[in-house]
N, C-alpha and C. Protein backbone atom coordinates (compact mmCIF):
# COMPACT_ATOMS: atom_id res chain seq x y z
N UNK A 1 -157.08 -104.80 51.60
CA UNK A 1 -155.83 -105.52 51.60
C UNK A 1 -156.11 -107.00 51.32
N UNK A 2 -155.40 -107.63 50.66
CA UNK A 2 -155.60 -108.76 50.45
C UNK A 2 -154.73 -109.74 50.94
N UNK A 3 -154.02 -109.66 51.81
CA UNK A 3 -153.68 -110.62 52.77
C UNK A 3 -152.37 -109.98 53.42
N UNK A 4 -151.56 -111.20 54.54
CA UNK A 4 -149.75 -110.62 54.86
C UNK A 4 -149.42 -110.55 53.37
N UNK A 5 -148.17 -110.12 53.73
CA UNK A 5 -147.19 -109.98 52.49
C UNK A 5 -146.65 -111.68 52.45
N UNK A 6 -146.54 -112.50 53.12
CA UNK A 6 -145.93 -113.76 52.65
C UNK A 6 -147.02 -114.58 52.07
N UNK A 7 -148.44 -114.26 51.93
CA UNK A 7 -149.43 -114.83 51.18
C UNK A 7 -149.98 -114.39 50.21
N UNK A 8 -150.13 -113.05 49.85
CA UNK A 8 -150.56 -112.38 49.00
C UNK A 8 -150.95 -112.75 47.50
N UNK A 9 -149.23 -113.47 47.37
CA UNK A 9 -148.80 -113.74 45.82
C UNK A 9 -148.87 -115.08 45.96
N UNK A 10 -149.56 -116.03 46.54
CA UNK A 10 -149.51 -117.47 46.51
C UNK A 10 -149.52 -118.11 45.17
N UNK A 11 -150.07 -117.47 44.20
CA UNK A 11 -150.47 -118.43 43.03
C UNK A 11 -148.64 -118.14 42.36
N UNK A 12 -147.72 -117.56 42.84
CA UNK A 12 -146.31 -117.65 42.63
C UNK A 12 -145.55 -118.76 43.33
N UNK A 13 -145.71 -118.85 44.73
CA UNK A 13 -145.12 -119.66 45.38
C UNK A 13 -144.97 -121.53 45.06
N UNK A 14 -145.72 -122.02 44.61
CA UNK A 14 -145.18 -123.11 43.57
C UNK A 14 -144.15 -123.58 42.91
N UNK A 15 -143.90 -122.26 42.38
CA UNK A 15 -142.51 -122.32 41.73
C UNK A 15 -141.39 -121.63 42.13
N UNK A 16 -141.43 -121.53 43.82
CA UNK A 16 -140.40 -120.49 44.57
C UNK A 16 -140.09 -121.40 45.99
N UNK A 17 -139.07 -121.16 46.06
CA UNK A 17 -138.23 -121.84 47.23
C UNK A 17 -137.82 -120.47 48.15
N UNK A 18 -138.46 -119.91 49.45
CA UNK A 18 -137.91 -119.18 50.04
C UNK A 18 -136.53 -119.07 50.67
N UNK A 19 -136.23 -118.03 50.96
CA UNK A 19 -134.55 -118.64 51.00
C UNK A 19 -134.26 -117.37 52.12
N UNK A 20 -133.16 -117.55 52.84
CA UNK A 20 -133.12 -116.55 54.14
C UNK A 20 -132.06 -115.31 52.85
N UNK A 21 -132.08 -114.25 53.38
CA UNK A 21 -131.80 -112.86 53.00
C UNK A 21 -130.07 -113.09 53.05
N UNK A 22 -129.27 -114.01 53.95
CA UNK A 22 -128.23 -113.87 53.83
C UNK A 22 -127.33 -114.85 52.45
N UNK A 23 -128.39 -115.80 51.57
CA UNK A 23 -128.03 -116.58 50.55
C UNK A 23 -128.34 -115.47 49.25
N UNK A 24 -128.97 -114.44 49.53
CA UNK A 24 -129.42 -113.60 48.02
C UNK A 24 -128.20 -112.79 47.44
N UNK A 25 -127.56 -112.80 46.21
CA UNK A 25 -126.97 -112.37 46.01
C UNK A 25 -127.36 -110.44 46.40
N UNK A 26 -125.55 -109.95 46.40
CA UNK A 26 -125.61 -108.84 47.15
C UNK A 26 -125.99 -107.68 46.04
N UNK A 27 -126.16 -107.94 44.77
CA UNK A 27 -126.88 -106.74 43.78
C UNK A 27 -128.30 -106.89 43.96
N UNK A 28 -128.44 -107.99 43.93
CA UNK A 28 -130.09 -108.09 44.47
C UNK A 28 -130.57 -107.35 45.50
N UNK A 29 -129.72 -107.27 46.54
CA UNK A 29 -130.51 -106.79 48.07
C UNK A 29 -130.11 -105.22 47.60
N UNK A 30 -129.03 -104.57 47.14
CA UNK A 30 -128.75 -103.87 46.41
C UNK A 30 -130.05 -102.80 45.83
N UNK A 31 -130.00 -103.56 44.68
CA UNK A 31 -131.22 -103.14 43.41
C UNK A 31 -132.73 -103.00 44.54
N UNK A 32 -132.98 -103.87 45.41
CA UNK A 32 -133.89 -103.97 46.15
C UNK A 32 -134.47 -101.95 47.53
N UNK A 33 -132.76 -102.19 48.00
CA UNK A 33 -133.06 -100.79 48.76
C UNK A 33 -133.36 -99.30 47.92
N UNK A 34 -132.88 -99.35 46.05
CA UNK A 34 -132.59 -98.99 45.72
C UNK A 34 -133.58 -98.37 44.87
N UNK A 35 -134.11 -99.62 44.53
CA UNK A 35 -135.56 -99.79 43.94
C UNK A 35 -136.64 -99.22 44.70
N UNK A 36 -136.84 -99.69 46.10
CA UNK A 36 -137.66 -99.64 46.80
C UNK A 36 -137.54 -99.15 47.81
N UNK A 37 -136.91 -97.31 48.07
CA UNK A 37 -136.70 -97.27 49.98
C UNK A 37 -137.58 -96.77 50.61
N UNK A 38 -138.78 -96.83 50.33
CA UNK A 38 -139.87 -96.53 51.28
C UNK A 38 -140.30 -98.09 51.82
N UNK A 39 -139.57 -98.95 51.50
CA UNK A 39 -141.08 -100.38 51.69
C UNK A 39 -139.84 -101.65 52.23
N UNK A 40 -139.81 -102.39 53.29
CA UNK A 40 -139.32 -103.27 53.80
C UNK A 40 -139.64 -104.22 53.46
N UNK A 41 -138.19 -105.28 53.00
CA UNK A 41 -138.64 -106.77 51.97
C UNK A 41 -138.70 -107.80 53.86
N UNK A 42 -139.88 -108.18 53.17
CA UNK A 42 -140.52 -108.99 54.16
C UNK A 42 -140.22 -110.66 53.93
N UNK A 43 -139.47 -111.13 52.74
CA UNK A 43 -139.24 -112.14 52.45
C UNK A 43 -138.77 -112.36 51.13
N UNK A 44 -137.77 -112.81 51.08
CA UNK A 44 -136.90 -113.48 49.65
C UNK A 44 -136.78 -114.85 49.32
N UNK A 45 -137.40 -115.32 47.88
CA UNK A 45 -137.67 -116.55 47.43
C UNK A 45 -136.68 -116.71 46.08
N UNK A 46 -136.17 -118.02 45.93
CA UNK A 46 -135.82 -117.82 44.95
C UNK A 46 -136.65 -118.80 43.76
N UNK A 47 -136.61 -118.54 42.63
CA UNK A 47 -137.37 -118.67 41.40
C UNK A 47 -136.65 -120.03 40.90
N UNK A 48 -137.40 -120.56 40.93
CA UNK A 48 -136.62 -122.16 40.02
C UNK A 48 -136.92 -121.83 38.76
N UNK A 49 -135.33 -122.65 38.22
CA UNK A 49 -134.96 -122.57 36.60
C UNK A 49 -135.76 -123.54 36.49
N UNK A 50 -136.51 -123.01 34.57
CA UNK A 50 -137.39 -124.13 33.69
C UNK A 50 -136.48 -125.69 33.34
N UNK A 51 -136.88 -126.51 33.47
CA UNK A 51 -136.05 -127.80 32.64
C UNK A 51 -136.67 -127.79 31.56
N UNK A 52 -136.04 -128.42 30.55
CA UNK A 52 -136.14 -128.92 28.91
C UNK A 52 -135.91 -130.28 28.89
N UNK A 53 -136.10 -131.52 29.25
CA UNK A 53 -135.65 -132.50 29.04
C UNK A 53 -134.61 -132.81 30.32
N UNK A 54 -135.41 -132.67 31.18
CA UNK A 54 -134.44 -132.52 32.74
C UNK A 54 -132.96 -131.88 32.82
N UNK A 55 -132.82 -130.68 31.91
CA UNK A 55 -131.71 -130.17 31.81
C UNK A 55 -131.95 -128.65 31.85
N UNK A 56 -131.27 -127.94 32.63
CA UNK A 56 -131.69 -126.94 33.20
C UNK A 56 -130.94 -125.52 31.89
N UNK A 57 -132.17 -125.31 31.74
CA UNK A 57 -132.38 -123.86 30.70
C UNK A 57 -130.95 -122.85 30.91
N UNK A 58 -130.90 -122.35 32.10
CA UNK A 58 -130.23 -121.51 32.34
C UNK A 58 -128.44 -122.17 33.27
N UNK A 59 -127.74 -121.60 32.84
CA UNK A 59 -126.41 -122.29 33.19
C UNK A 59 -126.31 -122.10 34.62
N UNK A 60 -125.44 -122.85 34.91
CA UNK A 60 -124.93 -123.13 36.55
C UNK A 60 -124.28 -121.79 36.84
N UNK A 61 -124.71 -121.05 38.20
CA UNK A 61 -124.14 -119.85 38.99
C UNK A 61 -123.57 -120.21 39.79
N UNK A 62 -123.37 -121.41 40.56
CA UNK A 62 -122.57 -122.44 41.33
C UNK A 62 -123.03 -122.13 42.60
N UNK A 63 -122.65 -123.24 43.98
CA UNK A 63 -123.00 -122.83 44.78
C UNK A 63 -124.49 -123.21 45.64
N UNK A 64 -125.00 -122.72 46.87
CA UNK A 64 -126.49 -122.72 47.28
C UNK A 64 -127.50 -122.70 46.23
N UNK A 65 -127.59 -121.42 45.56
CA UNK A 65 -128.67 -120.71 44.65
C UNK A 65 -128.61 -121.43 43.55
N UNK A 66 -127.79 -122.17 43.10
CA UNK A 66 -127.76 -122.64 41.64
C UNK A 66 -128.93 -122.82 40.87
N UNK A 67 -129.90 -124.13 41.48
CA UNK A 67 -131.51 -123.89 40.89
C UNK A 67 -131.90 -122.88 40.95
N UNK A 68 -131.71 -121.62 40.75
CA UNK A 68 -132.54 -120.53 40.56
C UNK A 68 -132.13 -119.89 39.68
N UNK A 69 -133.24 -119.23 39.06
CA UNK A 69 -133.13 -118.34 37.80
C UNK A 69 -133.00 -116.76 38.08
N UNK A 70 -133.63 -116.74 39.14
CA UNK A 70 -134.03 -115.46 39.31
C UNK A 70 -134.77 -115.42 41.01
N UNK A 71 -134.84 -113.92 41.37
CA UNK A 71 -135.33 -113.61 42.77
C UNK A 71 -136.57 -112.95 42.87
N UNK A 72 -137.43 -114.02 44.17
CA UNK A 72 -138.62 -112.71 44.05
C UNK A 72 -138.26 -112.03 45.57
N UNK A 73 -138.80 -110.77 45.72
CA UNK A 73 -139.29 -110.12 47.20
C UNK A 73 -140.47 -109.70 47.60
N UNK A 74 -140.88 -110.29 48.26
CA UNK A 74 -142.28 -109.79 49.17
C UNK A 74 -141.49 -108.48 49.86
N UNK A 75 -142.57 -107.05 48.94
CA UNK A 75 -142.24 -105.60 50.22
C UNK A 75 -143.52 -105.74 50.58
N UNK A 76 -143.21 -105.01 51.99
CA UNK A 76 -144.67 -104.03 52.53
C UNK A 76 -143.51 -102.50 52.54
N UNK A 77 -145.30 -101.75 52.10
CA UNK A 77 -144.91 -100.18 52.38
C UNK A 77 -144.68 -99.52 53.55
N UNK A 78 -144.46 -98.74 54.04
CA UNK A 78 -144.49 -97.77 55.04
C UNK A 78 -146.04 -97.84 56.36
N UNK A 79 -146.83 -97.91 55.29
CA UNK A 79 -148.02 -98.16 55.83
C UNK A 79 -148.76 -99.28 55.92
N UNK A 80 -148.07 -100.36 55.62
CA UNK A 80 -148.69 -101.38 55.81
C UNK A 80 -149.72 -101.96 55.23
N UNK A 81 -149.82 -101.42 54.14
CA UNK A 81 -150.59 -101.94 53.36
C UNK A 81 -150.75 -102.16 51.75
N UNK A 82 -149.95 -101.27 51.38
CA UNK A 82 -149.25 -101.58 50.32
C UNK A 82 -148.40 -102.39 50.23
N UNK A 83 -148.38 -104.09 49.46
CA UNK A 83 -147.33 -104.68 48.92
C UNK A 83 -147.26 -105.07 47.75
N UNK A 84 -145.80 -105.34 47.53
CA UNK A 84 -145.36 -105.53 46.18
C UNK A 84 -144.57 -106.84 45.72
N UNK A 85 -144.72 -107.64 45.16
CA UNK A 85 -143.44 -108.61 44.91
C UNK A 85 -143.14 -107.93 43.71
N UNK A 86 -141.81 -108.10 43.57
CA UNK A 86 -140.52 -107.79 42.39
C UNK A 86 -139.96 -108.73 42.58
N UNK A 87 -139.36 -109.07 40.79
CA UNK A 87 -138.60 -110.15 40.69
C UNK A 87 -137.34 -109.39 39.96
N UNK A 88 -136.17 -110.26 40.68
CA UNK A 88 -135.21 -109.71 40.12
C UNK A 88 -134.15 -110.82 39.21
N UNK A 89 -133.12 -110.11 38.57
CA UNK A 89 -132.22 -111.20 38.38
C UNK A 89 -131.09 -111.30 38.75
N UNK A 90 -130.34 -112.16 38.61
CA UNK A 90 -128.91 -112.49 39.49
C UNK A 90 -128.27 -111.05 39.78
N UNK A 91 -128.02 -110.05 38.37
CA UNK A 91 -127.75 -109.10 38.17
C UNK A 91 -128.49 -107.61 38.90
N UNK A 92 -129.16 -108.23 39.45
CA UNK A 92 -130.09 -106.78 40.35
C UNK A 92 -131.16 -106.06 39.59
N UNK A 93 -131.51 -106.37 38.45
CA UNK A 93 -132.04 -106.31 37.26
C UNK A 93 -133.26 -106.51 37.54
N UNK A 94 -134.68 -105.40 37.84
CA UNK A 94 -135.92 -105.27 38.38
C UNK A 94 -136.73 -106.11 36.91
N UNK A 95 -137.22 -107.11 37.00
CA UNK A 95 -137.40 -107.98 35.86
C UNK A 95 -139.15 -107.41 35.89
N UNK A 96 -139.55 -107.73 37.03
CA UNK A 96 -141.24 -107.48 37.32
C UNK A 96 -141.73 -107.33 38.88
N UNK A 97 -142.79 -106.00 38.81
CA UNK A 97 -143.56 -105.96 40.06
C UNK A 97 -144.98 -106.25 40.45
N UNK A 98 -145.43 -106.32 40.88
CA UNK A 98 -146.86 -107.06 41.19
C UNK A 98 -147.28 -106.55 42.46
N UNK A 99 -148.35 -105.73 42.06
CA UNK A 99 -148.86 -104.53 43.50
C UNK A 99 -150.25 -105.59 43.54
N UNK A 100 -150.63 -105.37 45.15
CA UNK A 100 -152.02 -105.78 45.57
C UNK A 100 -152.66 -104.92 45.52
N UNK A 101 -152.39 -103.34 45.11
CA UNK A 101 -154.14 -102.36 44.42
C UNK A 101 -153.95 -102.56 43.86
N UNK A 102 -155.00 -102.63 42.95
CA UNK A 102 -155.13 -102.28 41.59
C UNK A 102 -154.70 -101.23 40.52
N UNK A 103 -155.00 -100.03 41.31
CA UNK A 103 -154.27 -98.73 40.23
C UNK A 103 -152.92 -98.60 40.55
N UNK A 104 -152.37 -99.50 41.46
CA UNK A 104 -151.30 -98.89 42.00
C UNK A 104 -149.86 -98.46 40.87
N UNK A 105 -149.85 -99.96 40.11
CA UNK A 105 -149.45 -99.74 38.41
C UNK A 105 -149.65 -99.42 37.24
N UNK A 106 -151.42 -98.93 37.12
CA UNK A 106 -151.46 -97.91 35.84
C UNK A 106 -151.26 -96.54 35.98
N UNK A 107 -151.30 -95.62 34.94
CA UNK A 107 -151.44 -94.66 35.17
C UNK A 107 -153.23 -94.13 35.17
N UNK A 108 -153.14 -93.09 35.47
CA UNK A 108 -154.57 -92.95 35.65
C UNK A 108 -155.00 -92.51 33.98
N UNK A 109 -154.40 -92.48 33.10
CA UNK A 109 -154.74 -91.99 31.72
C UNK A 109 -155.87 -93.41 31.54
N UNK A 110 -154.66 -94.21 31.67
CA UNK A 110 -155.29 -95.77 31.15
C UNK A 110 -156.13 -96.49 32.46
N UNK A 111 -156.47 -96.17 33.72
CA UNK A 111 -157.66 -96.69 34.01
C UNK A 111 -159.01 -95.90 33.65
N UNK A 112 -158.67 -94.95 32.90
CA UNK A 112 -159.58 -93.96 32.25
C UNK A 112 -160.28 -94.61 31.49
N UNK A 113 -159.25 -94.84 30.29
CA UNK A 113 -159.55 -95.95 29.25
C UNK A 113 -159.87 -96.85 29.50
N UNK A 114 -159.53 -97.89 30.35
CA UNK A 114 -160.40 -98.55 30.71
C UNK A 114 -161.96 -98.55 31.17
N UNK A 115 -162.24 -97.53 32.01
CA UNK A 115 -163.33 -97.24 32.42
C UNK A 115 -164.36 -96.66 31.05
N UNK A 116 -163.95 -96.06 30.56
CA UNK A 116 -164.31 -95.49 29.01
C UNK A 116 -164.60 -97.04 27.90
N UNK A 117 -163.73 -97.63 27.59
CA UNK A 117 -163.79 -99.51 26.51
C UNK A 117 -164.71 -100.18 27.36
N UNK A 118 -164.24 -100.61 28.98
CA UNK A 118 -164.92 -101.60 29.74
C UNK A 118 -166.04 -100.96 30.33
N UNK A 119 -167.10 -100.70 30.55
CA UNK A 119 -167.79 -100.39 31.78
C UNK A 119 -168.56 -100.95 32.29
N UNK A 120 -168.74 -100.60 33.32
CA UNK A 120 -168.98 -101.75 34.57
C UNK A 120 -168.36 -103.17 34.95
N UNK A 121 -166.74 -103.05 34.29
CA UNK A 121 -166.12 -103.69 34.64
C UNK A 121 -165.12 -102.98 35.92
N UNK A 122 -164.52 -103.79 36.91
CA UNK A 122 -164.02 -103.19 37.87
C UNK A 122 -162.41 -104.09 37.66
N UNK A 123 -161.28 -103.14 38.09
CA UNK A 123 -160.34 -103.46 38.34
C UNK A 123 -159.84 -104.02 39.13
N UNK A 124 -159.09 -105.52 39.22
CA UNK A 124 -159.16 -105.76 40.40
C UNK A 124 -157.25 -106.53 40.71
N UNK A 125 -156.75 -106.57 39.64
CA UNK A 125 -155.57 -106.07 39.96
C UNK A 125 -154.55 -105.94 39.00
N UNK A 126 -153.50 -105.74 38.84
CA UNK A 126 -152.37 -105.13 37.75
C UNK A 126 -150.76 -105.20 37.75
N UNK A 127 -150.42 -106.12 36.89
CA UNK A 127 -149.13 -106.26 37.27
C UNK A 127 -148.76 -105.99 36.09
N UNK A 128 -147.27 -105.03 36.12
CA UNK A 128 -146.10 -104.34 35.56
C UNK A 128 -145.04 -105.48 35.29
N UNK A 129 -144.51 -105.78 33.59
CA UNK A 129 -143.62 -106.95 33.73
C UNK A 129 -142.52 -105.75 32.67
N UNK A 130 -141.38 -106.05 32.93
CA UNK A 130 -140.33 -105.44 32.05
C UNK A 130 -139.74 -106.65 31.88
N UNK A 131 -138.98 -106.82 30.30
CA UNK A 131 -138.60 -107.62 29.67
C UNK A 131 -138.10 -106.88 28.86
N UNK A 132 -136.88 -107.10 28.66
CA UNK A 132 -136.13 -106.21 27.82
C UNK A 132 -136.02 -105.26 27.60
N UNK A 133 -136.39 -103.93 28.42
CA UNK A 133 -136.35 -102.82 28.36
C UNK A 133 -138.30 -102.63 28.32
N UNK A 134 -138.51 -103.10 27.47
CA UNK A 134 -140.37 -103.09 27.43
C UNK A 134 -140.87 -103.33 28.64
N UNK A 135 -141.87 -102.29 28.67
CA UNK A 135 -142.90 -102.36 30.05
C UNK A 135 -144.36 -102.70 29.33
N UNK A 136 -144.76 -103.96 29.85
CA UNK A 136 -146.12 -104.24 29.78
C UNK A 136 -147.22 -104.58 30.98
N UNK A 137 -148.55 -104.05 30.70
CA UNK A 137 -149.17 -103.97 31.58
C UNK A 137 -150.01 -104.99 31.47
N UNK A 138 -150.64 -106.20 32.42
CA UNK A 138 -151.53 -106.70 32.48
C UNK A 138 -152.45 -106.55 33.45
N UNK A 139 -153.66 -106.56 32.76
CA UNK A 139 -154.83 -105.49 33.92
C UNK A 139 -155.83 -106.67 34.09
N UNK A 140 -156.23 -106.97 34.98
CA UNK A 140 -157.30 -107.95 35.55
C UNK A 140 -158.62 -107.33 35.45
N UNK A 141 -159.71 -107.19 34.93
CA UNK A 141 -160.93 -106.70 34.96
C UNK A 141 -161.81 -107.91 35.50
N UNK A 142 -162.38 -107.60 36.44
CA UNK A 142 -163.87 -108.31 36.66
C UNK A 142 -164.91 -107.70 36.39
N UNK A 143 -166.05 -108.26 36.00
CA UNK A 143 -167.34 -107.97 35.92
C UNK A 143 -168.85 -109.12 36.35
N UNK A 144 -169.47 -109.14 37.43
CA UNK A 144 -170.08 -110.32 37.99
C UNK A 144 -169.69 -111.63 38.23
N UNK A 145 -169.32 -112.59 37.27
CA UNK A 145 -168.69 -113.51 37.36
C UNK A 145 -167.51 -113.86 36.52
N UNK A 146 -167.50 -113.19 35.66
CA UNK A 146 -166.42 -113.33 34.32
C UNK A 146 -165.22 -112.44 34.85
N UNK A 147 -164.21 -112.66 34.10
CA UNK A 147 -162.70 -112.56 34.55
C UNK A 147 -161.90 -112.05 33.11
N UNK A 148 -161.22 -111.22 33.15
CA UNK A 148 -160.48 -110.57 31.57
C UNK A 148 -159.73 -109.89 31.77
N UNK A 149 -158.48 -110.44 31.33
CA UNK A 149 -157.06 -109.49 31.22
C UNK A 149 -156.58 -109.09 30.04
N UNK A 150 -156.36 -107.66 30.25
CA UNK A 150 -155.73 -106.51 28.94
C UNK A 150 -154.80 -106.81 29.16
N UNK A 151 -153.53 -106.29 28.03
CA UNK A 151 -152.95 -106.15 27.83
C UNK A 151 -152.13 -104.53 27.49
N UNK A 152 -151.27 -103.43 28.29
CA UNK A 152 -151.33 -102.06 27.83
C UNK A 152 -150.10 -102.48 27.51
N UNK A 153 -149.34 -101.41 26.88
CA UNK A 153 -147.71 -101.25 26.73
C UNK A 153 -147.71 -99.95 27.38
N UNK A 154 -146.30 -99.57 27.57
CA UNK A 154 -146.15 -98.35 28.30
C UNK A 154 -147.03 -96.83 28.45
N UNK A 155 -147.52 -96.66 26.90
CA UNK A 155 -148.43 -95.51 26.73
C UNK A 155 -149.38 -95.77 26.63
N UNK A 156 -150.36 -96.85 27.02
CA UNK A 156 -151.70 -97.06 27.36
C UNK A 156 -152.27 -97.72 26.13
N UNK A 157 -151.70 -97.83 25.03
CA UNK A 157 -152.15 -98.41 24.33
C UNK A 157 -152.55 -100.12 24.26
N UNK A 158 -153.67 -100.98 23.92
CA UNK A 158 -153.89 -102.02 24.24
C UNK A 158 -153.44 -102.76 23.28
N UNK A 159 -152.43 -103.74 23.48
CA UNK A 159 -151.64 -104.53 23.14
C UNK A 159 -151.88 -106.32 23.25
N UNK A 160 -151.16 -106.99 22.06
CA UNK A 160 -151.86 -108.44 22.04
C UNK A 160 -150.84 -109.48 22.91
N UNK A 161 -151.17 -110.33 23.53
CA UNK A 161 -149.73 -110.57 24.07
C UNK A 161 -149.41 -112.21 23.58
């Protein structure tokens, strides 16, 4: 395990303002039980909109949440040891998940392949992003000291990103 669920994903938190569960919009918490009913959200952040010239990318939703683009959730599983952040959008809209195993998001075809292209590289973690209907995989490989991320698309094929 690699840490609680409110630390896990730190190299996210930078660009996230936690926010209590009763400011999240209600498709979100929604999409969330819906998405996920084995695993309890342990914490909801919201995602600050990009600026362009100190003018904010994405239009005003009015209100508390306004700086935000989008939602993340810290789950834990059932067992406590599986977690996940998912990001969602205003719309309840599962944008991306981010598991702390490693296989937890490939399939086993493609850590095959991997093990088969890379070897003696080890997996060490894998996050699932959907964007527009497309599911892409980015796979973290270590090997001694060096560091390398693939790229899969949905059927395992390795993709440029």
């Amino acid at each position: 395990m690699i840490g609680k669920s409110s630390t896990i994903f730190a190299q996210q938190e930078e660009n996230t303002t936690p926010l209590e569960q009763s400011v999240i919009p209600t498709a979100v918490k929604n999409a969330v039980k819906k998405e996920f009913p084995n695993y309890t959200a342990t914490q909801y952040s919201g995602i600050h909109q990009e600026r362009t010239d100190d003018e904010f990318v994405e239009e005003s939703n009015g209100g508390l949440i306004d700086n935000f683009e989008a939602f993340s959730v810290n789950l834990e599983g059932d067992d406590n040891e599986l977690q996940l952040l998912a990001t969602f959008n205003f719309d309840g809209k599962l944008l991306s998940v981010l598991s702390n195993k490693p296989n937890d998001t490939i399939s086993p075809a493609l850590s095959a392949k991997i093990a088969k292209n890379y070897p003696g590289w080890k997996i060490v973690n894998s996050y699932r992003h959907l964007t527009g209907g497309t599911i892409t995989y980015f796979i973290v490989l270590n090997k001694n000291d060096n560091t390398i991320t693939l790229y899969s698309d949905e059927d395992g094929n390795f993709v440029e990103n």
